[in-house]
C-alpha atoms as a PDB file:
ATOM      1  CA  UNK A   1       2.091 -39.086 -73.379  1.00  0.00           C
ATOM      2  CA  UNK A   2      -0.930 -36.931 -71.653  1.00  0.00           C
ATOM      3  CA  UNK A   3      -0.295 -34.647 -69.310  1.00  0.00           C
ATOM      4  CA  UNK A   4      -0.194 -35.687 -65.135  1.00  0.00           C
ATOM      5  CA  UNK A   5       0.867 -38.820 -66.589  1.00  0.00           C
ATOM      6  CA  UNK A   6       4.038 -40.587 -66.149  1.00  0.00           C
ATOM      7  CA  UNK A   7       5.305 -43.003 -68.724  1.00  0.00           C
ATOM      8  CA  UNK A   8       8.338 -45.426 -68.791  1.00  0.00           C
ATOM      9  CA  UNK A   9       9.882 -48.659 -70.487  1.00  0.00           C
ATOM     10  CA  UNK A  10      10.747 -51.897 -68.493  1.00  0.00           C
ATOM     11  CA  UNK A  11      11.889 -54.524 -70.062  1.00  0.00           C
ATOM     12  CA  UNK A  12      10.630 -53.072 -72.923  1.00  0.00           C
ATOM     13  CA  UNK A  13       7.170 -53.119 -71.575  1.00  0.00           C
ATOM     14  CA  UNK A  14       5.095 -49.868 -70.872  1.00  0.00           C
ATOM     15  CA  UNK A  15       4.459 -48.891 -67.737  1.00  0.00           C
ATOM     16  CA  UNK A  16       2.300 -46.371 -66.588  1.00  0.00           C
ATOM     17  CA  UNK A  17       1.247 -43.692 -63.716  1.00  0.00           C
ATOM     18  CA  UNK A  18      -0.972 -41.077 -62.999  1.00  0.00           C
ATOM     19  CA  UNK A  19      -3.297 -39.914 -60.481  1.00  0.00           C
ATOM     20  CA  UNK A  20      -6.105 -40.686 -61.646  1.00  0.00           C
ATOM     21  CA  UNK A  21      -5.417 -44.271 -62.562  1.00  0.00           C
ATOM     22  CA  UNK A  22      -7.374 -47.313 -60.518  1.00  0.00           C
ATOM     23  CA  UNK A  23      -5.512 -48.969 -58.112  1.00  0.00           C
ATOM     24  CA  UNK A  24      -6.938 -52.043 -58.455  1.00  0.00           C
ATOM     25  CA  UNK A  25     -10.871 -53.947 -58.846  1.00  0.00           C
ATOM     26  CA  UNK A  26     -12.872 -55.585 -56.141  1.00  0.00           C
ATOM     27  CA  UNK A  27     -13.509 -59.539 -56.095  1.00  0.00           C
ATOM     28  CA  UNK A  28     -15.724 -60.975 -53.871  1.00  0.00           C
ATOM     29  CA  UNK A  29     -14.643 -58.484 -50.906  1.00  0.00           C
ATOM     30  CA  UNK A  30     -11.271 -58.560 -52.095  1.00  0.00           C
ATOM     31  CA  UNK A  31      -8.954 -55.864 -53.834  1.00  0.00           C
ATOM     32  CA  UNK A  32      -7.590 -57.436 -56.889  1.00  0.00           C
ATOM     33  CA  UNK A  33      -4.375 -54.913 -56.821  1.00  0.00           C
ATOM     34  CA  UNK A  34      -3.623 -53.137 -60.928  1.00  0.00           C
ATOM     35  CA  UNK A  35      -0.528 -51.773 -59.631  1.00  0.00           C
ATOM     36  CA  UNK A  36       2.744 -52.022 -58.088  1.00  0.00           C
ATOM     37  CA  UNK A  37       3.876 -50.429 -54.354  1.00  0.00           C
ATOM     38  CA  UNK A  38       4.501 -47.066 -56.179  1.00  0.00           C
ATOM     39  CA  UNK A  39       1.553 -46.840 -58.120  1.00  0.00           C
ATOM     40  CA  UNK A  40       3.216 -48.259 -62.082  1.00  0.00           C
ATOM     41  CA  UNK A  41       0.746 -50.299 -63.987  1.00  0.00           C
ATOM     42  CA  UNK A  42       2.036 -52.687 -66.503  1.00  0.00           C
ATOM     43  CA  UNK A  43       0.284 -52.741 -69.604  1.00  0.00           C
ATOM     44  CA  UNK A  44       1.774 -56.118 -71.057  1.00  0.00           C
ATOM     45  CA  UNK A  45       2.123 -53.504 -74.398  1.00  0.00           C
ATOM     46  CA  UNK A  46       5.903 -53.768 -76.127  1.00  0.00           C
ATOM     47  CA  UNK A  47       6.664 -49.971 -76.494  1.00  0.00           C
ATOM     48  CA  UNK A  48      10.014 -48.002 -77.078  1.00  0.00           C
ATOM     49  CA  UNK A  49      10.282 -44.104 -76.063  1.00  0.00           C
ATOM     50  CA  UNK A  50      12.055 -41.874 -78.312  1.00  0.00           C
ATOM     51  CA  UNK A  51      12.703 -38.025 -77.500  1.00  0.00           C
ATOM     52  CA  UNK A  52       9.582 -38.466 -75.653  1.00  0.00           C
ATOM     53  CA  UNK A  53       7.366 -40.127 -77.567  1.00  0.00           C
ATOM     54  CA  UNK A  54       6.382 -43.292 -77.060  1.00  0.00           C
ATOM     55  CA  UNK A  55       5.557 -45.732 -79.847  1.00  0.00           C
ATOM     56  CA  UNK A  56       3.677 -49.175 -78.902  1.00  0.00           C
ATOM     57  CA  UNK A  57       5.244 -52.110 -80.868  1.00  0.00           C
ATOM     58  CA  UNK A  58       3.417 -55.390 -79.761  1.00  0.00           C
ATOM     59  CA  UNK A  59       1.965 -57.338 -77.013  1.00  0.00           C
ATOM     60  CA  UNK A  60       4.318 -59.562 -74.412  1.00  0.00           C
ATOM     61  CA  UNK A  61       1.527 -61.999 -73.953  1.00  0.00           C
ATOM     62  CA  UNK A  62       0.670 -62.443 -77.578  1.00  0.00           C
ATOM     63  CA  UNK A  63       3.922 -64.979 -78.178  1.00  0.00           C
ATOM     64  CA  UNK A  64       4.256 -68.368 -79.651  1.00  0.00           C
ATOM     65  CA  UNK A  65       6.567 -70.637 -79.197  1.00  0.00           C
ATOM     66  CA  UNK A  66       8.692 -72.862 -81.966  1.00  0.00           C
ATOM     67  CA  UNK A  67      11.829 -74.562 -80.943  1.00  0.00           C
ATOM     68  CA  UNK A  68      11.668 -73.601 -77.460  1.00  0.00           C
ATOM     69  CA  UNK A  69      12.081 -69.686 -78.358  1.00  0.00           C
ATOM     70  CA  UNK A  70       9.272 -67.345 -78.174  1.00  0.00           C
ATOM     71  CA  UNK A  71       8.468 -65.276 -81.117  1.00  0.00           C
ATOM     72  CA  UNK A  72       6.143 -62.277 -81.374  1.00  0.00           C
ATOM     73  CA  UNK A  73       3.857 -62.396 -84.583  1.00  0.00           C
ATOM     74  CA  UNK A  74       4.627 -58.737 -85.520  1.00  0.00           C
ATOM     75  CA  UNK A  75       8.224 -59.357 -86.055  1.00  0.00           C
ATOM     76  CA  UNK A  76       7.122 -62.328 -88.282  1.00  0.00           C
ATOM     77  CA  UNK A  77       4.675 -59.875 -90.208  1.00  0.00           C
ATOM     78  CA  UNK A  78       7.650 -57.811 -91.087  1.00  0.00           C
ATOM     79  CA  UNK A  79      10.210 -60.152 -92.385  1.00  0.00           C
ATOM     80  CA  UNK A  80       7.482 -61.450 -94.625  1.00  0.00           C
ATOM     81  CA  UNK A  81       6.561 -57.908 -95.716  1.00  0.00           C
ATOM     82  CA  UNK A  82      10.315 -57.389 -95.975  1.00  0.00           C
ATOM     83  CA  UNK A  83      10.641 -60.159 -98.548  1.00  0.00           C
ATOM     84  CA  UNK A  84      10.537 -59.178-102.548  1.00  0.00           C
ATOM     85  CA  UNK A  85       8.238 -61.131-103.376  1.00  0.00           C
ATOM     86  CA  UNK A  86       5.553 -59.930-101.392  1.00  0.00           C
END
């Protein structure tokens, strides 16, 4: 992550802070609010930190659903790569 930046995993969704960052976007005279009462933003991004580093994995709003379970197309993109005949 950059510096003056905070950076942490919910639900394994990234969530991010920082000074700098917009608090939200006017619509017709309103504030359309980006982030939560202490300032996280949630990027809808899947990501996992490791030692530090954080690695983006997918998209939480990128699902489909098949037999009432939701299933994110990058996991389906590696089995398939996974298999020995491809």
């Amino acid at each position: 992550p950059l510096p003056c930046r905070e950076v942490k995993i919910v639900n394994d969704e990234v969530w991010l802070r920082a000074a700098s960052m917009a608090e939200g976007y006017w619509r017709n005279g309103q504030l359309v609010p980006l982030v939560n009462d202490e300032g996280w933003y949630a990027t809808r991004d899947r990501g996992e930190m490791h030692n530090g580093k954080l690695t983006i994995v997918g998209r939480l709003d990128n699902l489909f659903f098949s037999g009432g379970e939701g299933i994110q197309p990058e996991e389906v993109e590696r089995v398939i790569a996974a298999h020995p005949a491809v």
